[in-house]
C-alpha atoms as a PDB file:
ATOM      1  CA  UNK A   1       1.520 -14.072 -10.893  1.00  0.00           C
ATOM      2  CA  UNK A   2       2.740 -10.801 -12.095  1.00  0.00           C
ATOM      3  CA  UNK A   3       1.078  -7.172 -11.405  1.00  0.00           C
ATOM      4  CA  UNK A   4      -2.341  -6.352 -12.518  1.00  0.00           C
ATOM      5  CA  UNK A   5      -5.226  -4.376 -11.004  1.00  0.00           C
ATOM      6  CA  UNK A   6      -6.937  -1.041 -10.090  1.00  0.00           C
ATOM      7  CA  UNK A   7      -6.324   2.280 -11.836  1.00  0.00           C
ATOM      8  CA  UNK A   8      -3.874   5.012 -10.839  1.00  0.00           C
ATOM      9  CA  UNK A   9      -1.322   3.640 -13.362  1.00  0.00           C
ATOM     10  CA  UNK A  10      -0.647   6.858 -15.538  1.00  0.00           C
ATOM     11  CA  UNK A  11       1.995   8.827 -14.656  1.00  0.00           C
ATOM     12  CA  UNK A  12       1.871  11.860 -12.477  1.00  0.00           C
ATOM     13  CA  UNK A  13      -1.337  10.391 -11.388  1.00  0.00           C
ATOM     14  CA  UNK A  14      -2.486  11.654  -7.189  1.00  0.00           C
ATOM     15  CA  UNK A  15      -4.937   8.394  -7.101  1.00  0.00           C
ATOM     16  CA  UNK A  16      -3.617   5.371  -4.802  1.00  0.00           C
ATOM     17  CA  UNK A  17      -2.448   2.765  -7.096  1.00  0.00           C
ATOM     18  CA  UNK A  18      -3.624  -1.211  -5.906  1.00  0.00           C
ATOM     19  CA  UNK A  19      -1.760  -4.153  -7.431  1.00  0.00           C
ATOM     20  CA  UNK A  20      -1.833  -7.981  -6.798  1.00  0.00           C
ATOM     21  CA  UNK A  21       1.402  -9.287  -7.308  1.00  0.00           C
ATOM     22  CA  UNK A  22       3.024 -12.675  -6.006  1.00  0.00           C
ATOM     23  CA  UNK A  23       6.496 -12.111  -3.433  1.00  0.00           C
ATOM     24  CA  UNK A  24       9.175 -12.389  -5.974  1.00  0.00           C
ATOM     25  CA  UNK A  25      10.176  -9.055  -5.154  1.00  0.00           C
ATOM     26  CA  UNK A  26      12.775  -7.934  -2.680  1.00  0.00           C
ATOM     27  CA  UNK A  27      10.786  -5.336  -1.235  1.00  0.00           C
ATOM     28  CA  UNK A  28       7.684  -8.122   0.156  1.00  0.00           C
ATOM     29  CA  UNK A  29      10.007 -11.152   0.659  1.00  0.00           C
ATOM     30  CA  UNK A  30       8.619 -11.390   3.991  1.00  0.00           C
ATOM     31  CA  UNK A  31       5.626 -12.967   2.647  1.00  0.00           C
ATOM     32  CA  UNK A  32       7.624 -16.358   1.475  1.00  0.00           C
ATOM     33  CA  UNK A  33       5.586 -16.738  -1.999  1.00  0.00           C
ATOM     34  CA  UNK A  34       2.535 -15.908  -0.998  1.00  0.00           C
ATOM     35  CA  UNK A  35       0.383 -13.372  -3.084  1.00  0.00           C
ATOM     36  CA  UNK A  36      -0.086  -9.899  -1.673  1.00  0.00           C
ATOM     37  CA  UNK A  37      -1.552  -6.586  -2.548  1.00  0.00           C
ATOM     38  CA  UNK A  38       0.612  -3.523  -3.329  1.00  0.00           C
ATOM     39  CA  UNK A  39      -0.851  -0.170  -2.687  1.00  0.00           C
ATOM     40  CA  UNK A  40       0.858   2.984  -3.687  1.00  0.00           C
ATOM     41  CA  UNK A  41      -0.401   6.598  -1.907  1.00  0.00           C
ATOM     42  CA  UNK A  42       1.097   9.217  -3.412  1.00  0.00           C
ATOM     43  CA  UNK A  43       2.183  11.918  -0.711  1.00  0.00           C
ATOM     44  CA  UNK A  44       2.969  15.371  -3.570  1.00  0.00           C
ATOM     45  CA  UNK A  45       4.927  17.553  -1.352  1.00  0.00           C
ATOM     46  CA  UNK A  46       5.287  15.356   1.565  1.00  0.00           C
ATOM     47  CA  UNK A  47       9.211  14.760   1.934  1.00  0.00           C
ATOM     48  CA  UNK A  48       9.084  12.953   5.046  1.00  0.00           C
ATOM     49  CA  UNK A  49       6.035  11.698   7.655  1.00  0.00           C
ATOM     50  CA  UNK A  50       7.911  11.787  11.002  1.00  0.00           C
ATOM     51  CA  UNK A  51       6.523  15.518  11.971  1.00  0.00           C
ATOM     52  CA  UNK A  52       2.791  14.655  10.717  1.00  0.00           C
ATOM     53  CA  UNK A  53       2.101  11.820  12.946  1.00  0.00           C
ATOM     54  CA  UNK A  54      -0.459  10.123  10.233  1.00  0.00           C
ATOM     55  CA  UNK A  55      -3.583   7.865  11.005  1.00  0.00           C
ATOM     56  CA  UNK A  56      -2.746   4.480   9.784  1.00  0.00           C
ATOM     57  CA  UNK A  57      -4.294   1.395   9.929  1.00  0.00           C
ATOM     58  CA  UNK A  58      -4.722  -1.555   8.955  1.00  0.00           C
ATOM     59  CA  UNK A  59      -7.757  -4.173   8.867  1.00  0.00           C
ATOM     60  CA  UNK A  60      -8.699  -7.592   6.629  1.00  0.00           C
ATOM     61  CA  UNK A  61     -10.913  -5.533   4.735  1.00  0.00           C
ATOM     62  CA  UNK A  62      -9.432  -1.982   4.108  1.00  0.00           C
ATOM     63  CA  UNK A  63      -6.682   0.255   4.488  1.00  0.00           C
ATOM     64  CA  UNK A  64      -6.831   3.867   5.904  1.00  0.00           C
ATOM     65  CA  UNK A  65      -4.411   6.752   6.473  1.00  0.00           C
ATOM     66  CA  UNK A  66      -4.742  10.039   7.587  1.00  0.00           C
ATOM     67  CA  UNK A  67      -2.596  12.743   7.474  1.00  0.00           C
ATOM     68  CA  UNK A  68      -2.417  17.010   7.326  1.00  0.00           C
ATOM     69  CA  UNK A  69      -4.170  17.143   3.495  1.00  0.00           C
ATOM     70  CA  UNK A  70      -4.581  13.783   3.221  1.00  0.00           C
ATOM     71  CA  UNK A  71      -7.322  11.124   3.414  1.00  0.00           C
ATOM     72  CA  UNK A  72      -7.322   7.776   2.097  1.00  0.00           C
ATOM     73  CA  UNK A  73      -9.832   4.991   2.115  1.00  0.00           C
ATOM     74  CA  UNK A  74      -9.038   1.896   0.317  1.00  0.00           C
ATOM     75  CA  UNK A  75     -10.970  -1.522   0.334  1.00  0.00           C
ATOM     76  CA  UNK A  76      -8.996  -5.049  -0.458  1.00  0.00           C
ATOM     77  CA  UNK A  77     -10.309  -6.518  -3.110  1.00  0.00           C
ATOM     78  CA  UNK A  78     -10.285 -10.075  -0.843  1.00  0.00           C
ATOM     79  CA  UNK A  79      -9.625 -10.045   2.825  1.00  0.00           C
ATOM     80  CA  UNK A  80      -5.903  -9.766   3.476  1.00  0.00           C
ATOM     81  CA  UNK A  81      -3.586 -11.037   6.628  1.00  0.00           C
ATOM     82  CA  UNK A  82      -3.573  -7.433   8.581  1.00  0.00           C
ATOM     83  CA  UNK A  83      -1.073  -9.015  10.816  1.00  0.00           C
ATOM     84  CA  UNK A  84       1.579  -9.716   8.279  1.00  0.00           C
ATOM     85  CA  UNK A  85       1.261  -6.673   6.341  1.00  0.00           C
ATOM     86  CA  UNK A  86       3.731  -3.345   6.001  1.00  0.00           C
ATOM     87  CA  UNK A  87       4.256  -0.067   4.882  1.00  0.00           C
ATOM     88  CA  UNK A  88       7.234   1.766   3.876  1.00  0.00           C
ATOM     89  CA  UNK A  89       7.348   5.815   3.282  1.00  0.00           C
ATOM     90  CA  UNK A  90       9.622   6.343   0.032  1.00  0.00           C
ATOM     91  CA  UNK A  91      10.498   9.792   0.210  1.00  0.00           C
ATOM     92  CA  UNK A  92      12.162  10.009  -3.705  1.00  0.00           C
ATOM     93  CA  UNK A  93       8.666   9.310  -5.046  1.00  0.00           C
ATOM     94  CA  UNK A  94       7.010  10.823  -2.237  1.00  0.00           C
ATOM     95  CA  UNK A  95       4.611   7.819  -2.120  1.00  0.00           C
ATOM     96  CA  UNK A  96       3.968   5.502   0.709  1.00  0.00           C
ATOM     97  CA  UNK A  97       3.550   2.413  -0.350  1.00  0.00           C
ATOM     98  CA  UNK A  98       1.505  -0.903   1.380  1.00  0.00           C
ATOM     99  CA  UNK A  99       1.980  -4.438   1.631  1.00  0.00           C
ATOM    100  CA  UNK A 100      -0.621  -6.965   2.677  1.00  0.00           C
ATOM    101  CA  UNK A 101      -0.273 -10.892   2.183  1.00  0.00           C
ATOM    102  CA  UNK A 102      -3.521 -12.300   0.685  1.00  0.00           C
ATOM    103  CA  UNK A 103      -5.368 -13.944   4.018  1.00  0.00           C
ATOM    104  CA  UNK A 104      -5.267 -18.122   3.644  1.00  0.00           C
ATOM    105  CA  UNK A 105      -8.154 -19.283   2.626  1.00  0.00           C
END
């Protein structure tokens, strides 16, 4: 319950950001309770990603994206649900930020 987790905290920071959190937030209500992890990519200078056509996927074990000046390798801490997961581009932070339910155990 609540946020906790690997670096990238400080502000202004270019490192992806993980957190475990539980779904009591609106943006992951899809995942009905369930704990997830939330990992935030910042994009500096990246305004939008519908003209880069990024690399993105998404597996039980990792995450990875690809995109002009940017590449991004991140392991899950514990194996996540790949098929319930999401990611959202927010273009005022210029961050794109993932969502991946825990797996069940």
């Amino acid at each position: 319950a609540g946020e906790g987790g690997a670096g990238g905290d400080e502000a202004g920071s270019s490192e992806p950001a993980l957190r475990h959190s539980t779904s009591r937030h609106r943006d992951s209500s899809k995942f009905e309770g369930d704990e997830y992890y939330k990992l935030c990519i910042p994009l500096p200078g990246v305004s939008t990603l519908v003209h880069e056509q990024p690399a993105s996927m998404i597996s039980e074990k990792q995450y990875t994206f690809k995109s002009s000046g940017h590449d991004v390798d991140v392991e899950w801490p514990s194996p996540v649900d790949e098929t319930r997961a999401h990611a959202r581009f927010v273009r005022s932070r210029s961050e794109l930020q993932v969502f991946a339910p825990l797996a069940a155990e």
